[in-house]
Protein backbone atom coordinates (compact mmCIF):
# COMPACT_ATOMS: atom_id res chain seq x y z
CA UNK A 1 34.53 -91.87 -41.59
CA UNK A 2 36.40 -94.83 -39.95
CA UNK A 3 39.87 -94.95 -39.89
CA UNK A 4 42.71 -96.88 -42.14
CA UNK A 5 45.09 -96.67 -39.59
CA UNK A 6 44.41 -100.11 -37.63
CA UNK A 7 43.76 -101.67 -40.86
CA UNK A 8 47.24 -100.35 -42.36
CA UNK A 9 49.29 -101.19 -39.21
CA UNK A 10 47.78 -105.02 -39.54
CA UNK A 11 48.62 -105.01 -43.03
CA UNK A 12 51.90 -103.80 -42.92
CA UNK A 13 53.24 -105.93 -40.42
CA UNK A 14 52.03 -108.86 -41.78
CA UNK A 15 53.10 -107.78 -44.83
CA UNK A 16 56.56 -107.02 -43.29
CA UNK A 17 56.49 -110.86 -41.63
CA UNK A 18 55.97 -112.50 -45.26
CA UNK A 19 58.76 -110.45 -47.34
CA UNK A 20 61.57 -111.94 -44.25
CA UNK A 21 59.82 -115.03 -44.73
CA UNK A 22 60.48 -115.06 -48.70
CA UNK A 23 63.75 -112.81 -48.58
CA UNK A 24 65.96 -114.36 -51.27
CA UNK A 25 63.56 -117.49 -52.50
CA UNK A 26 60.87 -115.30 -54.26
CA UNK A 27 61.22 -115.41 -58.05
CA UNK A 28 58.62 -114.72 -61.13
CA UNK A 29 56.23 -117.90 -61.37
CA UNK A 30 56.03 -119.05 -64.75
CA UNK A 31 52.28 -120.48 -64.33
CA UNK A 32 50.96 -119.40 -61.75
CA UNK A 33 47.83 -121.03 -59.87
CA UNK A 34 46.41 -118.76 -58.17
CA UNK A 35 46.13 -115.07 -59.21
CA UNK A 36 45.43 -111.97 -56.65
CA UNK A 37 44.47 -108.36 -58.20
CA UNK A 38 44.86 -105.81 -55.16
CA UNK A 39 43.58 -102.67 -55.24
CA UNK A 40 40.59 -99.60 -53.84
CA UNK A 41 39.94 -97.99 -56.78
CA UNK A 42 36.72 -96.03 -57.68
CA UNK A 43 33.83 -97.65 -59.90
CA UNK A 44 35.39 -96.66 -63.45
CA UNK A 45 39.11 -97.40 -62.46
CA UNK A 46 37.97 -100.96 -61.59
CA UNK A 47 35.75 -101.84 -64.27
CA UNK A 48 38.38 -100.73 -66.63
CA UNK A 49 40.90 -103.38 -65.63
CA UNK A 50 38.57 -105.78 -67.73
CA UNK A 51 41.47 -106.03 -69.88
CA UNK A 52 43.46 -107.52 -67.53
CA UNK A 53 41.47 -110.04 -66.54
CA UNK A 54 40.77 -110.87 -69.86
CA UNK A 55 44.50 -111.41 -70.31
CA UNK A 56 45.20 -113.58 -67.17
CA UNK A 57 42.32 -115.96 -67.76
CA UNK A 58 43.26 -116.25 -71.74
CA UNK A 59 47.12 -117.11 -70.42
CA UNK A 60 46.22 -118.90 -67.23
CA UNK A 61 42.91 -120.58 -68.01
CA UNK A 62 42.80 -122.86 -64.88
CA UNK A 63 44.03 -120.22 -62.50
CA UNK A 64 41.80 -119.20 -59.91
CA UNK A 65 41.93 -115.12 -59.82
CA UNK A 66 40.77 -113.24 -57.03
CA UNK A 67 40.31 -109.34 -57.08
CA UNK A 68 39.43 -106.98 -54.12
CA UNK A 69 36.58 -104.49 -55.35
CA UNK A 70 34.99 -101.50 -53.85
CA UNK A 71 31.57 -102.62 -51.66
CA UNK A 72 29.60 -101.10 -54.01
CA UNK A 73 31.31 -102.14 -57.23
CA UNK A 74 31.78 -105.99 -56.18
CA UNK A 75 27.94 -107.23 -56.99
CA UNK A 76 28.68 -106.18 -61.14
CA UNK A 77 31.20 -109.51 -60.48
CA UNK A 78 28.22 -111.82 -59.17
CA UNK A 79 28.63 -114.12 -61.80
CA UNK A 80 32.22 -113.99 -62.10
CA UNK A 81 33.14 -112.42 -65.99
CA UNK A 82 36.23 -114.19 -66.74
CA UNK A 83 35.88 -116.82 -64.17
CA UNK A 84 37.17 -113.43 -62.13
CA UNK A 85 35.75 -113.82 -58.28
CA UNK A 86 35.49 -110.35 -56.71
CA UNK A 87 36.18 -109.78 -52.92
CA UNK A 88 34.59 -106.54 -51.40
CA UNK A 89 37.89 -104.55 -50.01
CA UNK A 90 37.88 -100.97 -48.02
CA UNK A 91 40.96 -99.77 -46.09
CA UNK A 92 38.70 -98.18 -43.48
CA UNK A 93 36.75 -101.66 -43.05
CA UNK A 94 39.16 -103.97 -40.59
CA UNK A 95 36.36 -106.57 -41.45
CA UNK A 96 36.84 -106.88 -44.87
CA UNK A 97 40.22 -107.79 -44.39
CA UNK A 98 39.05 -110.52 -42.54
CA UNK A 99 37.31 -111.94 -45.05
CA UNK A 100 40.29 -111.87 -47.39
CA UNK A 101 42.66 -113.39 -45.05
CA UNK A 102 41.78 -116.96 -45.18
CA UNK A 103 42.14 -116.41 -49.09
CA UNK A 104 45.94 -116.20 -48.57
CA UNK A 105 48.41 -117.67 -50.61
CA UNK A 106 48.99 -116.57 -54.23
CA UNK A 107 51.77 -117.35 -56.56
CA UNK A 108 51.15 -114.19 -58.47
CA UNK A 109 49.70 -110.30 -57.37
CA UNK A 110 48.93 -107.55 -59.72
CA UNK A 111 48.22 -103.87 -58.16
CA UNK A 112 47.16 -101.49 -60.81
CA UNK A 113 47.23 -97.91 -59.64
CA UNK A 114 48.13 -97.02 -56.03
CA UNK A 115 50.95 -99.37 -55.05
CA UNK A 116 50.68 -99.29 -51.35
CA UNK A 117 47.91 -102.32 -52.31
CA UNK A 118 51.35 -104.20 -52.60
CA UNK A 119 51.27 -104.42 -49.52
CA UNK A 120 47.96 -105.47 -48.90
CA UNK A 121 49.20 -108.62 -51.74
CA UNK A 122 52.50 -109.27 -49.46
CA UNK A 123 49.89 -109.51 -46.03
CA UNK A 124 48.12 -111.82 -48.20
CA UNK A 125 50.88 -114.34 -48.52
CA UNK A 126 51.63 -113.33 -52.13
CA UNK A 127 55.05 -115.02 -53.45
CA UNK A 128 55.85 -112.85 -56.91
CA UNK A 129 54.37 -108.72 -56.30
CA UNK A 130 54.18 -106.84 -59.86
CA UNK A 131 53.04 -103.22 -60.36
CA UNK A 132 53.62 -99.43 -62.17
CA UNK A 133 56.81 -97.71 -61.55
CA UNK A 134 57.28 -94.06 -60.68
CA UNK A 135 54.09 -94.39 -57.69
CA UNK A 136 54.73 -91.61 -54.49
CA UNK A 137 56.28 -91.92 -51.77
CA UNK A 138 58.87 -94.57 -52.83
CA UNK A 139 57.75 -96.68 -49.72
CA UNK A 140 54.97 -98.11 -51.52
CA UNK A 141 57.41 -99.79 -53.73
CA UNK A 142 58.95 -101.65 -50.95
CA UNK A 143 56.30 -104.94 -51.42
CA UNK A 144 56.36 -104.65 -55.16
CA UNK A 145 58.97 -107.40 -56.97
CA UNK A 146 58.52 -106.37 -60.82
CA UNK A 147 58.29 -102.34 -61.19
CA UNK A 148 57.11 -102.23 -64.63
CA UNK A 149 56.98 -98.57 -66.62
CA UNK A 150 54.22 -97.00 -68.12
CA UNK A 151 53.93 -97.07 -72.06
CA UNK A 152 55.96 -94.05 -73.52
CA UNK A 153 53.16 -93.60 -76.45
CA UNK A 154 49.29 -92.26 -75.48
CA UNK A 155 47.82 -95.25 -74.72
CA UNK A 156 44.48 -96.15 -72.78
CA UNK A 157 44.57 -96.95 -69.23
CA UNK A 158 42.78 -100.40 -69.34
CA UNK A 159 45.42 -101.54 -72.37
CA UNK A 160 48.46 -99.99 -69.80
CA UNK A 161 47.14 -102.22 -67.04
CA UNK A 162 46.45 -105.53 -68.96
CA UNK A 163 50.55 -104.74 -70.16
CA UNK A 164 51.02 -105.66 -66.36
CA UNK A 165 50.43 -109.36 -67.20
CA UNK A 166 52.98 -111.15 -69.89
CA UNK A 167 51.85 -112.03 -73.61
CA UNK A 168 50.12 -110.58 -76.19
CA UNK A 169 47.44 -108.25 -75.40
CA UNK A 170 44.03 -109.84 -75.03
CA UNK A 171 41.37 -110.14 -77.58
CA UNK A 172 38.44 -107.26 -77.67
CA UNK A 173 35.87 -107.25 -75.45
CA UNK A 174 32.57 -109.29 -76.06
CA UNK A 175 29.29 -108.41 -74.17
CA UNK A 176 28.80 -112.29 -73.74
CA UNK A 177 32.48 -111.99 -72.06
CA UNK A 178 30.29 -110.13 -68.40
CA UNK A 179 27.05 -111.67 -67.74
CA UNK A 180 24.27 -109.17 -66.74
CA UNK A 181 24.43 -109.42 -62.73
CA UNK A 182 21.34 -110.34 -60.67
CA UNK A 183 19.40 -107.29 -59.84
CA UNK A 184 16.09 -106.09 -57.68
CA UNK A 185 13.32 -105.61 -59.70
CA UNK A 186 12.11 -102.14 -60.52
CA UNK A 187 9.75 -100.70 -63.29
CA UNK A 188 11.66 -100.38 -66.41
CA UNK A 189 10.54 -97.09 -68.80
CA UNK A 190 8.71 -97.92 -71.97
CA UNK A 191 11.16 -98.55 -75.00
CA UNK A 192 13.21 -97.28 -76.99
CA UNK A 193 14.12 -94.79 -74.35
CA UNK A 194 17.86 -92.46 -73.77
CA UNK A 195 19.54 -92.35 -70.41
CA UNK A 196 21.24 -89.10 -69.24
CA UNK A 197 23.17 -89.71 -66.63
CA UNK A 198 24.44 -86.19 -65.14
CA UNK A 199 26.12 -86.64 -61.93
CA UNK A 200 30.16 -87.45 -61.83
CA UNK A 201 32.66 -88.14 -59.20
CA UNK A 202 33.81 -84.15 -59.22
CA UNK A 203 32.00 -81.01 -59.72
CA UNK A 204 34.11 -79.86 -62.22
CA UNK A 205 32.81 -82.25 -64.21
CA UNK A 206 29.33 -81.31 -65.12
CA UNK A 207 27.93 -79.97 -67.80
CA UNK A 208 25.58 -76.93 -68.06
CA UNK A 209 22.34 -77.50 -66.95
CA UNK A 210 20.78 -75.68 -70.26
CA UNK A 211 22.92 -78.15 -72.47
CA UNK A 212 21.34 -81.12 -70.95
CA UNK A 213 17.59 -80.03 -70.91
CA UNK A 214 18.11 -78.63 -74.64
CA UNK A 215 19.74 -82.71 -75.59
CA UNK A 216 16.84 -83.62 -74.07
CA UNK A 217 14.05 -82.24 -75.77
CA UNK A 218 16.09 -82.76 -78.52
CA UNK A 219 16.34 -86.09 -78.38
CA UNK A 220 12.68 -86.53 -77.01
CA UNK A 221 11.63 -84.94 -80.87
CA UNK A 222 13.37 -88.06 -82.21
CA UNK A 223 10.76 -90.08 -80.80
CA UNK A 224 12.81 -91.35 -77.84
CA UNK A 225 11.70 -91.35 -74.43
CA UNK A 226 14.34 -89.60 -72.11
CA UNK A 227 15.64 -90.76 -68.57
CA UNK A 228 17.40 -88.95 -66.08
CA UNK A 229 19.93 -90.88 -64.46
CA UNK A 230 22.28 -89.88 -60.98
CA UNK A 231 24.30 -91.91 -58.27
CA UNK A 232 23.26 -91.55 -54.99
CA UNK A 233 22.51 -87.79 -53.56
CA UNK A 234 23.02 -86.47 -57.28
CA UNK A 235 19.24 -86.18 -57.54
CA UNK A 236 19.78 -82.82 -56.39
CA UNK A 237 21.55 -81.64 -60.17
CA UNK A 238 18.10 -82.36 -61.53
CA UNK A 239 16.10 -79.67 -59.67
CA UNK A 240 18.30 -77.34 -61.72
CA UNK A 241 18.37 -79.00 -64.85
CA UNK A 242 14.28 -80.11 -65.45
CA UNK A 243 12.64 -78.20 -62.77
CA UNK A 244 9.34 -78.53 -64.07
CA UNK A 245 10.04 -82.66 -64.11
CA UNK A 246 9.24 -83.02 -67.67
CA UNK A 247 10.91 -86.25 -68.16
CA UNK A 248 11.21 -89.35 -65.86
CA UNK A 249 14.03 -89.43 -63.17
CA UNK A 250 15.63 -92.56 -61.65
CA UNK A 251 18.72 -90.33 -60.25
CA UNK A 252 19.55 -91.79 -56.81
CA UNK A 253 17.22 -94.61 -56.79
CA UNK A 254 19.27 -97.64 -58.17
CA UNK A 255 22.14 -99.33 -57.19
CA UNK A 256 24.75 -100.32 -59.71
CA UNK A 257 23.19 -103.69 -61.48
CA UNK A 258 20.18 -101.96 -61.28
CA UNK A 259 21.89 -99.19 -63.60
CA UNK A 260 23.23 -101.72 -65.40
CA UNK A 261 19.82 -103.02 -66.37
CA UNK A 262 18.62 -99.82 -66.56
CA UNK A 263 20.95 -99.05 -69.18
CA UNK A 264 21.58 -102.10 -71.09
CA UNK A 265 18.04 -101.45 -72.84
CA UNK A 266 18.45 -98.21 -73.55
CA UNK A 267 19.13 -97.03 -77.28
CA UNK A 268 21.88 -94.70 -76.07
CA UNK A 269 23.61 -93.53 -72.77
CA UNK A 270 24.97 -90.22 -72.39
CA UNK A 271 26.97 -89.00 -69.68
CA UNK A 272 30.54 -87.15 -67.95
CA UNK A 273 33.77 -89.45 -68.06
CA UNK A 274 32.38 -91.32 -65.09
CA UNK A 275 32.05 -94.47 -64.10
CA UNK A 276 28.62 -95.09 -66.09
CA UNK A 277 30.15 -94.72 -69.37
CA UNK A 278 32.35 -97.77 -68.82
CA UNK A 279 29.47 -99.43 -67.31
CA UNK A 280 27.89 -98.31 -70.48
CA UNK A 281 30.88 -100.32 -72.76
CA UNK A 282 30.46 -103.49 -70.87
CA UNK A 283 26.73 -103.42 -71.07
CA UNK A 284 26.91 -102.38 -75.29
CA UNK A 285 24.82 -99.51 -75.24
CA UNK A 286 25.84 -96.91 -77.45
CA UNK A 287 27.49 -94.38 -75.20
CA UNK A 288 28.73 -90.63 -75.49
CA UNK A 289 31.14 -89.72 -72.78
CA UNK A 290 31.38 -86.27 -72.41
CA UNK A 291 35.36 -85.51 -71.47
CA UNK A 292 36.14 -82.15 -69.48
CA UNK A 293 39.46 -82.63 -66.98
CA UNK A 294 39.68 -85.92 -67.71
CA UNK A 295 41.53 -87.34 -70.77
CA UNK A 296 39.89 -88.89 -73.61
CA UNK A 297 42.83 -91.39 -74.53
CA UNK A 298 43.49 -92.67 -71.03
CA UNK A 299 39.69 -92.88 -70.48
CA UNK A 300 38.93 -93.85 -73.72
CA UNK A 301 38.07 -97.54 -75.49
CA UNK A 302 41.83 -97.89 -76.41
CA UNK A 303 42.33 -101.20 -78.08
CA UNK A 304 40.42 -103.42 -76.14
CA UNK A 305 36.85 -101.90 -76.16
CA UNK A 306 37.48 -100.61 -79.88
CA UNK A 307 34.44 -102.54 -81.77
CA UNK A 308 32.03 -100.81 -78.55
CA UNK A 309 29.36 -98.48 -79.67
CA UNK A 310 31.33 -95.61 -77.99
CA UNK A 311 32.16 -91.80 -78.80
CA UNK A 312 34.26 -89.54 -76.32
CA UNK A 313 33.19 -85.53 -77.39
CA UNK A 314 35.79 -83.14 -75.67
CA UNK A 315 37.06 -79.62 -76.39
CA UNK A 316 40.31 -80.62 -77.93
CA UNK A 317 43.59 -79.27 -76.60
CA UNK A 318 42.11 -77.08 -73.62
CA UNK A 319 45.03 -75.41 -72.60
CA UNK A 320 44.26 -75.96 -69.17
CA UNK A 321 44.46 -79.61 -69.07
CA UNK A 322 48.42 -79.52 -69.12
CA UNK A 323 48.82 -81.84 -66.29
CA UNK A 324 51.06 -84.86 -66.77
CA UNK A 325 50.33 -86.91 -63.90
CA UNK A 326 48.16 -89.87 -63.73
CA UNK A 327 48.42 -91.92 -60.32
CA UNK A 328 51.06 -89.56 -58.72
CA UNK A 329 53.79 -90.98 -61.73
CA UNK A 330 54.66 -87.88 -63.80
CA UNK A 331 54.13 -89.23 -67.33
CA UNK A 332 55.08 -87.04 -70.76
CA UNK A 333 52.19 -87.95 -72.93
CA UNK A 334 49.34 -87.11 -70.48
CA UNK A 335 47.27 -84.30 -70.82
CA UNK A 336 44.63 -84.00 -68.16
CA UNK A 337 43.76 -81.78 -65.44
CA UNK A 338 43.53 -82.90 -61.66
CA UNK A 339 42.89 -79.41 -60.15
CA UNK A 340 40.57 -79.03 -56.97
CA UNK A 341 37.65 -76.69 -56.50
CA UNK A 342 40.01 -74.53 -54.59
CA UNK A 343 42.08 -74.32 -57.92
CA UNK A 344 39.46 -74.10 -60.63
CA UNK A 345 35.60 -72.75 -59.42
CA UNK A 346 34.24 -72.76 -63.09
CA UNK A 347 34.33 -75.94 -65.16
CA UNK A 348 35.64 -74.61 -68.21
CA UNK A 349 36.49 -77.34 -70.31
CA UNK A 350 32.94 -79.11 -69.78
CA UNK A 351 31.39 -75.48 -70.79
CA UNK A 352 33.46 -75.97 -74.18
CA UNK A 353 31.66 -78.97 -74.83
CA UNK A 354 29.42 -77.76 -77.86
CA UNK A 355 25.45 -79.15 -77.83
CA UNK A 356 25.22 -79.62 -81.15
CA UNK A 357 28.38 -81.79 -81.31
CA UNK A 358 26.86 -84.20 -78.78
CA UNK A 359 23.10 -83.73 -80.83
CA UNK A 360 25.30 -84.96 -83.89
CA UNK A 361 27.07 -87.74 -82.45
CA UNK A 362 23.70 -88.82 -80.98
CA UNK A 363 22.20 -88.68 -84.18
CA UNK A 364 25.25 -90.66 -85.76
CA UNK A 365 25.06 -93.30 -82.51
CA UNK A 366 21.44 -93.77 -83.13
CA UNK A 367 20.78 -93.72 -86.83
CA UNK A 368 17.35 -92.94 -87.64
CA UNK A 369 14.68 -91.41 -85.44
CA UNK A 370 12.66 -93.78 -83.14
């Protein structure tokens, strides 16, 4: 894995250069023309910052907003959702700072989540730096102009970003807000069809491999055809789960708009609090996310995804997710659990999750049998 360090020595000392060059004269722009949203976060953190751009561009409609994106994530912003153009970013990538460079130049900079990305916005030339409060070490903070806090009341992480931007929160997501992005042509399954997706961003949150075949045949009886779906090298869970290969697998084959498209015509998506399951909001396929460590409010549709087909199923009140941290800021309200493999070996809160309470929200998602 390459390095950050050349990348975050660049950064900070152009960073550095900027805040002497602006010491005293920077102030909060009032209408600002050009926007810059800096941050490396993974697939679902990013696409759940929807609400924010859906805020700037209702308050600033002739701003021009620029956002860094994971390499991966960055084509689902092809044809720019909220007139919203998306720069592919990575630390460890000195080149892809390059190609943000001659962007410099903004009047405004949000940085949701890890604040050292303020000063990736400062290296940038940006005038007015806004972010979180309570982010660790306090040297991130150093860039940052406006700390703002987190909400004191459960709220949803997308609605607790968008806060970062003045005025009143945006209005609720439409599909026709994100355009379906270009995407390589593969064989789609015959309709009406379910997608399972069962890979996630940790082991500990999987669910057992008997729960998923059994919601499989189980849908399958309702007339559906079933699809397993996986990111890349996830293919692997499926040797466990349908040995035997009864139904069709596309786990590790398709790249993200592909899994968009792949998804957007199924009748219902169900998967771990991953990434997919937002994917599965902006594309308006009825979705069951399937909460373990993770917390259903911060996760959740909150206020801006609230008319989306969507139902989180989680073991309510595990007493093991008592952690009250959510990017390194201790916050009261949260309940989740960040624990390690070294700390927890056995997935106990995804175990909880009871089949036939996902084969009844299923049931409720879809209606009537195929």
């Amino acid at each position: 894995m390459a390095s950050r360090f050349p990348s975050r020595v660049r950064v900070v000392a152009l960073a550095a250069w900027h805040s002497l060059r602006t010491l005293g004269r920077r102030k909060a722009p009032a209408d600002p023309g050009r926007i810059l949203i800096a941050h490396h976060l993974l697939l679902g953190d990013t696409l759940m910052l929807t609400p924010l751009l859906a805020k700037l561009r209702a308050r600033y409609p002739t701003a021009e907003i620029v956002m860094t994106a994971p390499k991966a994530v960055a084509p689902l912003y092809e044809k720019r959702p909220y007139g919203v153009r998306a720069i592919p970013y990575d630390p460890r990538d000195p080149a892809t700072f390059q190609a943000l460079y001659p962007l410099r130049g903004f009047d405004l900079a949000i940085v949701p989540g890890d604040n050292r990305h303020a000063w990736l916005a400062r290296a940038l030339g940006a005038k007015w730096v806004v972010a979180h409060a309570g982010d660790r070490p306090a040297y991130k903070d150093w860039a940052v102009d406006e700390l703002a806090p987190y909400p004191a009341k459960p709220a949803a992480w997308g609605d607790m970003v968008a806060g970062l931007a003045p005025g009143e929160p945006p209005a609720p997501y439409r599909p026709t807000d994100w355009p379906q992005p270009t995407h390589a042509a593969f064989p789609l399954p015959a309709t009406p069809y379910c997608v399972l997706h069962v890979g996630a961003s940790s082991p500990l949150k999987l669910w057992d491999n008997e729960k998923w075949l059994s919601l499989a045949e189980y849908l399958s009886g309702l007339g559906y055809r079933i699809v397993w779906s996986g990111g890349k090298g996830e293919d692997k869970y499926l040797s466990a789960i349908d040995p035997q290969q009864k139904f069709i697998s596309y786990a590790g084959k398709l790249d993200l708009p592909q899994v968009w498209r792949l998804i957007g015509h199924a009748a219902l998506l169900v998967c771990p609090d991953t990434g997919i399951a937002h994917l599965g909001r902006l594309a308006n396929t009825p979705t069951i996310a399937l909460f373990g460590p993770g917390s259903d409010i911060i996760c959740g549709a909150g206020n801006f995804w609230r008319n989306a087909p969507y139902r989180a199923v989680t073991a309510s009140n595990f007493q093991c997710r008592n952690q009250h941290k959510l990017f390194r800021r201790e916050i009261a309200w949260v309940q989740r659990c960040g624990r390690s493999l070294d700390e927890c070996r056995t997935p106990a809160c995804m175990h909880a999750i009871a089949l036939d309470t996902v084969k009844s929200t299923a049931h409720d998602l879809l209606g009537t049998p195929a």
